[in-house]
PDB file of N, CA and C in Angstrom:
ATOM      1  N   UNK A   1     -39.563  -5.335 -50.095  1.00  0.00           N
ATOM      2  CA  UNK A   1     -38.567  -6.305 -49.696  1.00  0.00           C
ATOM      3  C   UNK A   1     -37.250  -5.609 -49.373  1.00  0.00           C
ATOM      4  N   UNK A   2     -36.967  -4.702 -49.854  1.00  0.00           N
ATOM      5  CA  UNK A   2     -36.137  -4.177 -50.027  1.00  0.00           C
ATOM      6  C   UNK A   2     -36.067  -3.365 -48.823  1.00  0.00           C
ATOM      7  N   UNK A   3     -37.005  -2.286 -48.556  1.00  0.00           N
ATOM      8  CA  UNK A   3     -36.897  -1.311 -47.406  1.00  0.00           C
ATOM      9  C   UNK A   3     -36.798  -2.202 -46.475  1.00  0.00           C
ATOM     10  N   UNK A   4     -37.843  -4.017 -46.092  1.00  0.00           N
ATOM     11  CA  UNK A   4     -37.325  -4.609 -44.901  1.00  0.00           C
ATOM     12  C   UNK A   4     -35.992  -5.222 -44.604  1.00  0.00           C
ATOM     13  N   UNK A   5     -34.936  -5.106 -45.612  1.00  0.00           N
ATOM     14  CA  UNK A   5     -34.182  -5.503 -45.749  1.00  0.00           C
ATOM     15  C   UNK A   5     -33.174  -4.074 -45.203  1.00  0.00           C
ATOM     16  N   UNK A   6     -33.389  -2.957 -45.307  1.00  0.00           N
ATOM     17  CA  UNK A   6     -32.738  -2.069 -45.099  1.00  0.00           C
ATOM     18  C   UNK A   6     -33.298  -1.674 -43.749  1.00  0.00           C
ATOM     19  N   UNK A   7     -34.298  -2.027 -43.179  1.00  0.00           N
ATOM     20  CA  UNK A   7     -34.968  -1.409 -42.125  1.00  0.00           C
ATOM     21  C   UNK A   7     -33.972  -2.558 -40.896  1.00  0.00           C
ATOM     22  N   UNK A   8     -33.756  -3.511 -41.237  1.00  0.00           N
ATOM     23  CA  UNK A   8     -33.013  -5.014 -40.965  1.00  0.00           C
ATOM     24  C   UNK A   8     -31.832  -4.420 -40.296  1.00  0.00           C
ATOM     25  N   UNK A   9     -30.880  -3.782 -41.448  1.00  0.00           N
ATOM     26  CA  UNK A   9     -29.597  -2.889 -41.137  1.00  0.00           C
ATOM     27  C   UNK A   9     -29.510  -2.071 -40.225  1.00  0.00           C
ATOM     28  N   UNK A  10     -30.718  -1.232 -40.668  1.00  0.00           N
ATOM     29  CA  UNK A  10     -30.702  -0.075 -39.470  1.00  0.00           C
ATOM     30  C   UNK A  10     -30.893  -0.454 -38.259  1.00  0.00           C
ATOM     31  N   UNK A  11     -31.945  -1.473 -37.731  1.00  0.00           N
ATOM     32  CA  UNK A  11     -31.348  -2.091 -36.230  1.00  0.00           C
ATOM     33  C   UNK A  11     -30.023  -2.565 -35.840  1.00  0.00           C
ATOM     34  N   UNK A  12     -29.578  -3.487 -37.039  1.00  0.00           N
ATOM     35  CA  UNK A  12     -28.309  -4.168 -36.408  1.00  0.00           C
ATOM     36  C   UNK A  12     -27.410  -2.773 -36.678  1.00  0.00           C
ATOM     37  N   UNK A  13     -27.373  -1.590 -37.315  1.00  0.00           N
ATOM     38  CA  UNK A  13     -26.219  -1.002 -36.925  1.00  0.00           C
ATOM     39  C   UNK A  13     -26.832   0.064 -35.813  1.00  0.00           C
ATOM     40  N   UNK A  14     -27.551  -0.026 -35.284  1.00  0.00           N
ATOM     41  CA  UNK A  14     -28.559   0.510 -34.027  1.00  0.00           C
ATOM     42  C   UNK A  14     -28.029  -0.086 -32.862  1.00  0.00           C
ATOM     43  N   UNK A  15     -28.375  -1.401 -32.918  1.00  0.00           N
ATOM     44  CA  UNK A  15     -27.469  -2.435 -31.803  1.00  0.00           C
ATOM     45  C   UNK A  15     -26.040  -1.764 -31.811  1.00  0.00           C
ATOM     46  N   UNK A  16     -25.533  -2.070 -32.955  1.00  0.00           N
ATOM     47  CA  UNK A  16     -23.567  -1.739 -32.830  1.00  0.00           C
ATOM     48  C   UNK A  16     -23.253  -0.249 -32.611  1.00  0.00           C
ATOM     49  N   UNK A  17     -24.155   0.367 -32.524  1.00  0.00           N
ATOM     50  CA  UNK A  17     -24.050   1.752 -32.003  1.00  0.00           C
ATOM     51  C   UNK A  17     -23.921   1.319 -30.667  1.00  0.00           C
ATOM     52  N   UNK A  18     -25.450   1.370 -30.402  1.00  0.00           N
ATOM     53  CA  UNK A  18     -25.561   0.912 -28.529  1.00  0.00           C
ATOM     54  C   UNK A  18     -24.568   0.610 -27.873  1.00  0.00           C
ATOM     55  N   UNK A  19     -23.838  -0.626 -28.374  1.00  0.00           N
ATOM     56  CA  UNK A  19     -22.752  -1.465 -28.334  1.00  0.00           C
ATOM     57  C   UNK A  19     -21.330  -0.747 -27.656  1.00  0.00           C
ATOM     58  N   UNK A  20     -21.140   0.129 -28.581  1.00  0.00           N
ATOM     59  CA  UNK A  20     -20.000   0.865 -28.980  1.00  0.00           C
ATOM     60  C   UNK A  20     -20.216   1.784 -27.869  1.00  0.00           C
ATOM     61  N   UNK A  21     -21.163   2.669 -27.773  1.00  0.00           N
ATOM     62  CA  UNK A  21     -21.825   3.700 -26.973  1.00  0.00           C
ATOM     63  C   UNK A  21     -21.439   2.682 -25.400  1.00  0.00           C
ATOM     64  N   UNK A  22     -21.629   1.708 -25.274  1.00  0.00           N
ATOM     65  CA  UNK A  22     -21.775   1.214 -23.890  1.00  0.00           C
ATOM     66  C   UNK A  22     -20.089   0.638 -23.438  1.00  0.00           C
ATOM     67  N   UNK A  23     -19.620   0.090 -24.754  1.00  0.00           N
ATOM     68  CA  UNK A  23     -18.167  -0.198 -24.716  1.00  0.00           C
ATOM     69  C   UNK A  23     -16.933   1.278 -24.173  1.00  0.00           C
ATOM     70  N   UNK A  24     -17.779   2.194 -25.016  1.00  0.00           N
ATOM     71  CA  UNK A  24     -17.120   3.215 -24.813  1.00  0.00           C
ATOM     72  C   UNK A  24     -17.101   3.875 -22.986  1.00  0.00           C
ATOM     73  N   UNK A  25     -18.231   4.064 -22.566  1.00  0.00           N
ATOM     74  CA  UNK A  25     -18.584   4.226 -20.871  1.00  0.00           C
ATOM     75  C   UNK A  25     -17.924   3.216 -20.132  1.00  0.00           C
ATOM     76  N   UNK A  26     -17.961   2.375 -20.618  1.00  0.00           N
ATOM     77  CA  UNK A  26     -16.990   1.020 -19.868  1.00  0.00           C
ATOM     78  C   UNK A  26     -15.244   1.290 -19.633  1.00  0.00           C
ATOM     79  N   UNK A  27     -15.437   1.911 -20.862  1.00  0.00           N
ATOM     80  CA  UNK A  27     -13.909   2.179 -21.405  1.00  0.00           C
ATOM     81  C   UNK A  27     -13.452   3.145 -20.502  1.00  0.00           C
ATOM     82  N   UNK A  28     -14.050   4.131 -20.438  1.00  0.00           N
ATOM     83  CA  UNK A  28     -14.119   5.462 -19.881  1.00  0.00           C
ATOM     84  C   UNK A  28     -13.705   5.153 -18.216  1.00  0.00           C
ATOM     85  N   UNK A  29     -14.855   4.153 -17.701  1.00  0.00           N
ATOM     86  CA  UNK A  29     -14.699   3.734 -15.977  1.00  0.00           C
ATOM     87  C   UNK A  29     -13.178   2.919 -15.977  1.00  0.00           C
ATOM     88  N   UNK A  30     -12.892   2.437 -16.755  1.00  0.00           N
ATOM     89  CA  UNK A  30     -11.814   1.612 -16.251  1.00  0.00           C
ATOM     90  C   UNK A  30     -10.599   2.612 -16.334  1.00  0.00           C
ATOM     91  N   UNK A  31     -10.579   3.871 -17.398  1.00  0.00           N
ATOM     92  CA  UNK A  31      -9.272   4.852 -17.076  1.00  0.00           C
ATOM     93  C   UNK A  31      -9.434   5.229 -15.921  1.00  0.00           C
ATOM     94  N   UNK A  32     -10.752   5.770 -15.593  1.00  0.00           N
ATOM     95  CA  UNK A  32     -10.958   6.544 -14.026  1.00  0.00           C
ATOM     96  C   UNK A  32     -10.471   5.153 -13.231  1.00  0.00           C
ATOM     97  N   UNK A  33     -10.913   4.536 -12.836  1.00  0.00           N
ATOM     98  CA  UNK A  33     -10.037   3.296 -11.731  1.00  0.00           C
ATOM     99  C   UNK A  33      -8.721   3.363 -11.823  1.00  0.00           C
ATOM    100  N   UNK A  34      -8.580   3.045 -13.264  1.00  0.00           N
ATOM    101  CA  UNK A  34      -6.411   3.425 -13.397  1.00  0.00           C
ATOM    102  C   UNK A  34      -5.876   4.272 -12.931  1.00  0.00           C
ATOM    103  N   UNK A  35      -6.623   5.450 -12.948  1.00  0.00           N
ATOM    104  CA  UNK A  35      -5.753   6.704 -12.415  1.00  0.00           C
ATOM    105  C   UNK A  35      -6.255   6.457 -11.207  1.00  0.00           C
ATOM    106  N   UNK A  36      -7.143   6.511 -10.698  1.00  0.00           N
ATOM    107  CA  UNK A  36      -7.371   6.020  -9.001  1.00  0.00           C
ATOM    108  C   UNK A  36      -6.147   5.154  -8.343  1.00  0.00           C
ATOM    109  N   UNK A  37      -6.314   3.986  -8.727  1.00  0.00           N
ATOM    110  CA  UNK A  37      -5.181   2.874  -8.600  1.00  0.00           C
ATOM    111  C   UNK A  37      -3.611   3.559  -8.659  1.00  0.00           C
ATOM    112  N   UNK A  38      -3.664   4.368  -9.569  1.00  0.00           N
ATOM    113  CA  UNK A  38      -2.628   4.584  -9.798  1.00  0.00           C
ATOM    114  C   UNK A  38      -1.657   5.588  -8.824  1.00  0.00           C
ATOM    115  N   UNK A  39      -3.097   6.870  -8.492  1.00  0.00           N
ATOM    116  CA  UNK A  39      -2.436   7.625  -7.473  1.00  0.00           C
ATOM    117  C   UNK A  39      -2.437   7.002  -6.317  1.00  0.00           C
ATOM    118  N   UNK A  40      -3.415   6.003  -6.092  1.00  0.00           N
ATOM    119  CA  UNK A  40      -2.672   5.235  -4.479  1.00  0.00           C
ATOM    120  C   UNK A  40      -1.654   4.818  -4.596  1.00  0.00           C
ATOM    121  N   UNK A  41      -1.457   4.275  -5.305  1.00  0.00           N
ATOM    122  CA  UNK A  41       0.305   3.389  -5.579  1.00  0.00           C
ATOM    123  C   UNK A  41       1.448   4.788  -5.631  1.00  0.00           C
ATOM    124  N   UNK A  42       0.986   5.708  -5.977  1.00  0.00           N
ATOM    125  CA  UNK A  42       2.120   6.701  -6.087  1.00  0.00           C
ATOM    126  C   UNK A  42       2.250   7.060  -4.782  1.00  0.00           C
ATOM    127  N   UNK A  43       1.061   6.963  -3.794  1.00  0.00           N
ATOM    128  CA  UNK A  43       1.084   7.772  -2.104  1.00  0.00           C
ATOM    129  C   UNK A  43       1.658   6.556  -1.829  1.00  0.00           C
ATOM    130  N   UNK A  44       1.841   5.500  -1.739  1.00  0.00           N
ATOM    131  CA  UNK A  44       2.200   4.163  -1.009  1.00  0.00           C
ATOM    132  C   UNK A  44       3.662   4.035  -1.567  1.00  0.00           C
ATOM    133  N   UNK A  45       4.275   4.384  -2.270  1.00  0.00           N
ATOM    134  CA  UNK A  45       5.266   4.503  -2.711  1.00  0.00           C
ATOM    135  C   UNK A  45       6.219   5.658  -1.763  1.00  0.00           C
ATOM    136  N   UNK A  46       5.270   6.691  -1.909  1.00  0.00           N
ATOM    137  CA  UNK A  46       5.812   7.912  -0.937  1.00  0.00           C
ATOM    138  C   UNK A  46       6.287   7.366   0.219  1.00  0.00           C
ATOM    139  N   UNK A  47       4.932   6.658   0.981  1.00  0.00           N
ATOM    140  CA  UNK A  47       4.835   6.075   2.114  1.00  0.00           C
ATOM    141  C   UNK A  47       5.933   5.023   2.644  1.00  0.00           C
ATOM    142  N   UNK A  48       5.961   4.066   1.688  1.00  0.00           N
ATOM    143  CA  UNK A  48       7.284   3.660   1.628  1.00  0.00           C
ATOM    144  C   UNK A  48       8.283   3.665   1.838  1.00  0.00           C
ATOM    145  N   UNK A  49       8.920   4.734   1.050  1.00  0.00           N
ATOM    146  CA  UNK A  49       9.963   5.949   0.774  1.00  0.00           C
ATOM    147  C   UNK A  49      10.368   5.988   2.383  1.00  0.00           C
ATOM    148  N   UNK A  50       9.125   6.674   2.911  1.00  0.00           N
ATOM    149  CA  UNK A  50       9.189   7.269   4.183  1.00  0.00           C
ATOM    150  C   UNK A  50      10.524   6.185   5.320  1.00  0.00           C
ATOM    151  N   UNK A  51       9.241   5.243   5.160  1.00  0.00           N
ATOM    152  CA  UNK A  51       9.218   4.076   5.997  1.00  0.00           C
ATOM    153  C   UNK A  51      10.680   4.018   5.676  1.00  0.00           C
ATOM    154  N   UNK A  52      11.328   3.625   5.217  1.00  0.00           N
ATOM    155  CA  UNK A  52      12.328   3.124   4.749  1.00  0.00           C
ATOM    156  C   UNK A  52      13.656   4.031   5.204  1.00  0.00           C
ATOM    157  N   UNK A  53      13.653   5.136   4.668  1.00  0.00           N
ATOM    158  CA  UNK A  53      14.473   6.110   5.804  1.00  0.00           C
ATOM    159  C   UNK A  53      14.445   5.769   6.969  1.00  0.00           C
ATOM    160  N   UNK A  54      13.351   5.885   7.920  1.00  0.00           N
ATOM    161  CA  UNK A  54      12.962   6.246   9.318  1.00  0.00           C
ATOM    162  C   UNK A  54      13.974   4.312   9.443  1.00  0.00           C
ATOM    163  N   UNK A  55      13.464   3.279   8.540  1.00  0.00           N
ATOM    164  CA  UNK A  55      13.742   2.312   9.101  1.00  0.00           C
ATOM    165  C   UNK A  55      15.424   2.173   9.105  1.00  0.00           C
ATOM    166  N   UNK A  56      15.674   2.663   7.784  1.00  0.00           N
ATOM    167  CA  UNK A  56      17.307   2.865   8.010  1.00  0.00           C
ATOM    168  C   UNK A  56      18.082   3.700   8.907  1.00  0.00           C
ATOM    169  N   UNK A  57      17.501   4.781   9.492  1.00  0.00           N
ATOM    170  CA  UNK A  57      17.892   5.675  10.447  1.00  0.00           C
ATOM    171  C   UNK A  57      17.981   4.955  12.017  1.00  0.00           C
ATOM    172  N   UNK A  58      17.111   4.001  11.932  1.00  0.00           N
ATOM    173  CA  UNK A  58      16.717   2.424  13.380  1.00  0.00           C
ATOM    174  C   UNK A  58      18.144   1.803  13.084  1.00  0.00           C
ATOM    175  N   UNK A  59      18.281   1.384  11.796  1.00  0.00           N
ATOM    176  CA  UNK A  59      19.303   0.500  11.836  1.00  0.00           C
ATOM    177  C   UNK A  59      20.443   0.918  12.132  1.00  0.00           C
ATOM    178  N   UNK A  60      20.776   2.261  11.798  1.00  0.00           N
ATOM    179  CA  UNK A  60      22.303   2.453  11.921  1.00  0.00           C
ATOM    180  C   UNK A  60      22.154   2.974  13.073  1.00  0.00           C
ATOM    181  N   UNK A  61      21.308   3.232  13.915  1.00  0.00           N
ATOM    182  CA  UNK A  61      21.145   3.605  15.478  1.00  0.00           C
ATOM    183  C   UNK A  61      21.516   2.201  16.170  1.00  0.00           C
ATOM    184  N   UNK A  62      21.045   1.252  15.658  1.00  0.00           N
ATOM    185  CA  UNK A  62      21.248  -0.223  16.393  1.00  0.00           C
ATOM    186  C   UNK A  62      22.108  -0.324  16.515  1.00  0.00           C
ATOM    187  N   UNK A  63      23.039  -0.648  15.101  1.00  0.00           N
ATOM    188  CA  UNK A  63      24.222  -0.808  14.599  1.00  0.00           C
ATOM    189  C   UNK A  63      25.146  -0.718  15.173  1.00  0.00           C
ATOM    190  N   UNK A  64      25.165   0.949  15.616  1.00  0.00           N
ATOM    191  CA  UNK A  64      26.471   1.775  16.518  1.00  0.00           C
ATOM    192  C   UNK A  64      26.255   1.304  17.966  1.00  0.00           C
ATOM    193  N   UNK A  65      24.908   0.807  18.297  1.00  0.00           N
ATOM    194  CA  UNK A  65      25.035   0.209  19.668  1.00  0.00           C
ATOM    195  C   UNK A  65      25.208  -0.421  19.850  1.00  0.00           C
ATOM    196  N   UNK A  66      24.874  -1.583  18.720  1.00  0.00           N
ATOM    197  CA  UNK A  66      25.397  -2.956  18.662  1.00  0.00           C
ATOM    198  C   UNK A  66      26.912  -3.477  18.880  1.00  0.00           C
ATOM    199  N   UNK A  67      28.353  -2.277  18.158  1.00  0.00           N
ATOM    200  CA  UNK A  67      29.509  -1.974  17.983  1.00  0.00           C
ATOM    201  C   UNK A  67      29.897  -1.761  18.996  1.00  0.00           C
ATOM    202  N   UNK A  68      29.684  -0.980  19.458  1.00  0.00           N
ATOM    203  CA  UNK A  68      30.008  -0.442  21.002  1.00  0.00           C
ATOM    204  C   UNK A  68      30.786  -1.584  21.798  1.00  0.00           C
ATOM    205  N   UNK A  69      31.943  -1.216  22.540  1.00  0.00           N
ATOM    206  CA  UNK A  69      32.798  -1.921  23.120  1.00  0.00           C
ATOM    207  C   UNK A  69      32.680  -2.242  24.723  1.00  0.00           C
ATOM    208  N   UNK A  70      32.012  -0.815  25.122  1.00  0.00           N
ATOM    209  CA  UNK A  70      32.220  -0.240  26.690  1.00  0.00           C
ATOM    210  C   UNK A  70      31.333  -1.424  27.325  1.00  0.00           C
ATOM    211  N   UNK A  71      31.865  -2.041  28.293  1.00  0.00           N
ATOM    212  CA  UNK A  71      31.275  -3.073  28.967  1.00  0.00           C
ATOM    213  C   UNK A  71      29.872  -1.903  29.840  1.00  0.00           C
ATOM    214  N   UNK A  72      30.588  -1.507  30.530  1.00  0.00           N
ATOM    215  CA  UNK A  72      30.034  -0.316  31.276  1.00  0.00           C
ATOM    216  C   UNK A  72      28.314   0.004  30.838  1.00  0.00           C
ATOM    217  N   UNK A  73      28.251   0.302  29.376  1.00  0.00           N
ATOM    218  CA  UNK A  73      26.913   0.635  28.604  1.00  0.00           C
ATOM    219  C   UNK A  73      26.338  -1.219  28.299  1.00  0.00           C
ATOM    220  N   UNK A  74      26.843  -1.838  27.972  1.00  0.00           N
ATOM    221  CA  UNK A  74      26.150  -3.442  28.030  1.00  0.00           C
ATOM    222  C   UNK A  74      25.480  -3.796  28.820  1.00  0.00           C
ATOM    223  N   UNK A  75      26.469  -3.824  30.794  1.00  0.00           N
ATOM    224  CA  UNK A  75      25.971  -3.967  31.610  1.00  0.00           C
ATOM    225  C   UNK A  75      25.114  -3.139  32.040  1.00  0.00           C
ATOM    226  N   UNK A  76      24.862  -1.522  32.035  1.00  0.00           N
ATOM    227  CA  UNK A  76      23.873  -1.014  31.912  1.00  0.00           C
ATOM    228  C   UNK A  76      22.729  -1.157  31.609  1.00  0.00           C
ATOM    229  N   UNK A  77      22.663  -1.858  30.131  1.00  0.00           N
ATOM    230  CA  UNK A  77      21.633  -1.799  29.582  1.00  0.00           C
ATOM    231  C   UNK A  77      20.507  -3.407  29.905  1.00  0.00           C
ATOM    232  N   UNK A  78      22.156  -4.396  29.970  1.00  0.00           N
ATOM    233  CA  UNK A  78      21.033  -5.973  30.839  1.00  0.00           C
ATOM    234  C   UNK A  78      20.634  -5.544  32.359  1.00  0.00           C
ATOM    235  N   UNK A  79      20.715  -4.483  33.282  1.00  0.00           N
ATOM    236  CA  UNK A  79      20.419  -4.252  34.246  1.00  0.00           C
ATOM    237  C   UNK A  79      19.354  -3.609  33.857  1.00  0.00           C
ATOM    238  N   UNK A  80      18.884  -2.722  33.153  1.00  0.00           N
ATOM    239  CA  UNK A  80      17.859  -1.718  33.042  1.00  0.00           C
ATOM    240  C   UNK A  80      16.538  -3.073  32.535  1.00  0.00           C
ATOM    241  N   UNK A  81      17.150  -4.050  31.592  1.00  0.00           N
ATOM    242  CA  UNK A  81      16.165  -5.113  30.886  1.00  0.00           C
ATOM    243  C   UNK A  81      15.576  -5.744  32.562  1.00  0.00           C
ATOM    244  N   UNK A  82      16.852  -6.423  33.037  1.00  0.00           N
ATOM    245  CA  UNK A  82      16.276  -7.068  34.413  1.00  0.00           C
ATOM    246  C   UNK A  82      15.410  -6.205  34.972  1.00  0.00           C
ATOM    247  N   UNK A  83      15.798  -5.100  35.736  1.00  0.00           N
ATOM    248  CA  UNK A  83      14.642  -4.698  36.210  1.00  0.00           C
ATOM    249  C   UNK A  83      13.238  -4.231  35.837  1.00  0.00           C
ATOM    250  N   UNK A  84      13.217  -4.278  33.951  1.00  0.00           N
ATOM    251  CA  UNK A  84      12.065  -4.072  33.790  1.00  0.00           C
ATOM    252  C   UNK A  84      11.348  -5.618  33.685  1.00  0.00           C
ATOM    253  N   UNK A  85      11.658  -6.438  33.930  1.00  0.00           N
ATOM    254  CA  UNK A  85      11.140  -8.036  33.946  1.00  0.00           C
ATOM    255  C   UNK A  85      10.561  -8.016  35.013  1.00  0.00           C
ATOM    256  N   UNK A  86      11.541  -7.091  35.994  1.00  0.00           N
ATOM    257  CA  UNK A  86      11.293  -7.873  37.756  1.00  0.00           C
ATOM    258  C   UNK A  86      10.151  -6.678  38.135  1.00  0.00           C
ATOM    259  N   UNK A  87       9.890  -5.359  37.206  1.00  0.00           N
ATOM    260  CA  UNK A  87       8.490  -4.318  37.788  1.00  0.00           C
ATOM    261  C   UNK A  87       7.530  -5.362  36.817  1.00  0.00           C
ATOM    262  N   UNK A  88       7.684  -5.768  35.465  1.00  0.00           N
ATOM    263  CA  UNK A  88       5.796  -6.139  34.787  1.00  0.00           C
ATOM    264  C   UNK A  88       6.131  -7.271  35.590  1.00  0.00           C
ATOM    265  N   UNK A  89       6.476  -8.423  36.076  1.00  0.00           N
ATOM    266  CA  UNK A  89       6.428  -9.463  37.122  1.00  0.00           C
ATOM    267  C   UNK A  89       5.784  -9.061  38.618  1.00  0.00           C
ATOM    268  N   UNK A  90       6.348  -8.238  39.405  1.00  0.00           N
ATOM    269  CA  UNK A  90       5.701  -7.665  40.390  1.00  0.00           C
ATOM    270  C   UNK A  90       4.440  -6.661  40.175  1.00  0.00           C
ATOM    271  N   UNK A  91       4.378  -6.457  38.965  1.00  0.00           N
ATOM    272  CA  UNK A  91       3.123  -5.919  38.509  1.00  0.00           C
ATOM    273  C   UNK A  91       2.002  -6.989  38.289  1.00  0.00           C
ATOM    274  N   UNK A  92       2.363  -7.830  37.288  1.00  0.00           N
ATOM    275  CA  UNK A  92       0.999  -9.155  37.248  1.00  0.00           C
ATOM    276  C   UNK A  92       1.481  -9.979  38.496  1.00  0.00           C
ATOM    277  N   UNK A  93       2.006 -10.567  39.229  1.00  0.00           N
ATOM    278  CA  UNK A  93       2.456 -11.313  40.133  1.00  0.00           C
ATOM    279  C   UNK A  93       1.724 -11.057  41.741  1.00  0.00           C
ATOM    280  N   UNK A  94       1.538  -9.951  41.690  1.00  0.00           N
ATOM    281  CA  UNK A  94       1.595  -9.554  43.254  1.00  0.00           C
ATOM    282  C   UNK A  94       0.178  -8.532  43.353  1.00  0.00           C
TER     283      UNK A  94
END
């Protein structure tokens, strides 16, 4: 009675081995994903970074053109727009 009673144990702490053993591999995959996850977020961050310069370097390029007083460069620049309306127009048009 006794040994089936102990033989009883030794499965269920057989199971909670298994258990543990399988909890543990589980455990294991989800650090590897974290650090996966994690170094993309660190390149996308970089990436970011990037973006963000290049986009601030746009803006203060705008900016100073935007400021700009000289009629001269304005009208320049709605003449250069018109005629690119009036070539993709005579391009699909004709």
């Amino acid at each position: 009675m006794q040994q089936h009673i102990l033989k009883d144990q030794d499965v269920i702490i057989s199971d909670i081995n298994d258990t543990a053993n399988r909890l543990q591999n589980i455990a294991v995959d989800i650090k590897v994903q974290i650090n996966e996850q994690g170094n993309k977020i660190n390149k996308l961050d970089v990436e970011i970074g990037k973006t963000e310069k290049k986009l601030s370097f746009i803006q203060t390029k705008l900016s100073h053109l935007l400021k700009t007083n000289e009629q001269s460069q304005i009208c320049t620049i709605l003449i250069l727009f018109g005629t690119l309306f009036a070539l993709i127009f005579l391009l699909f048009f004709t």
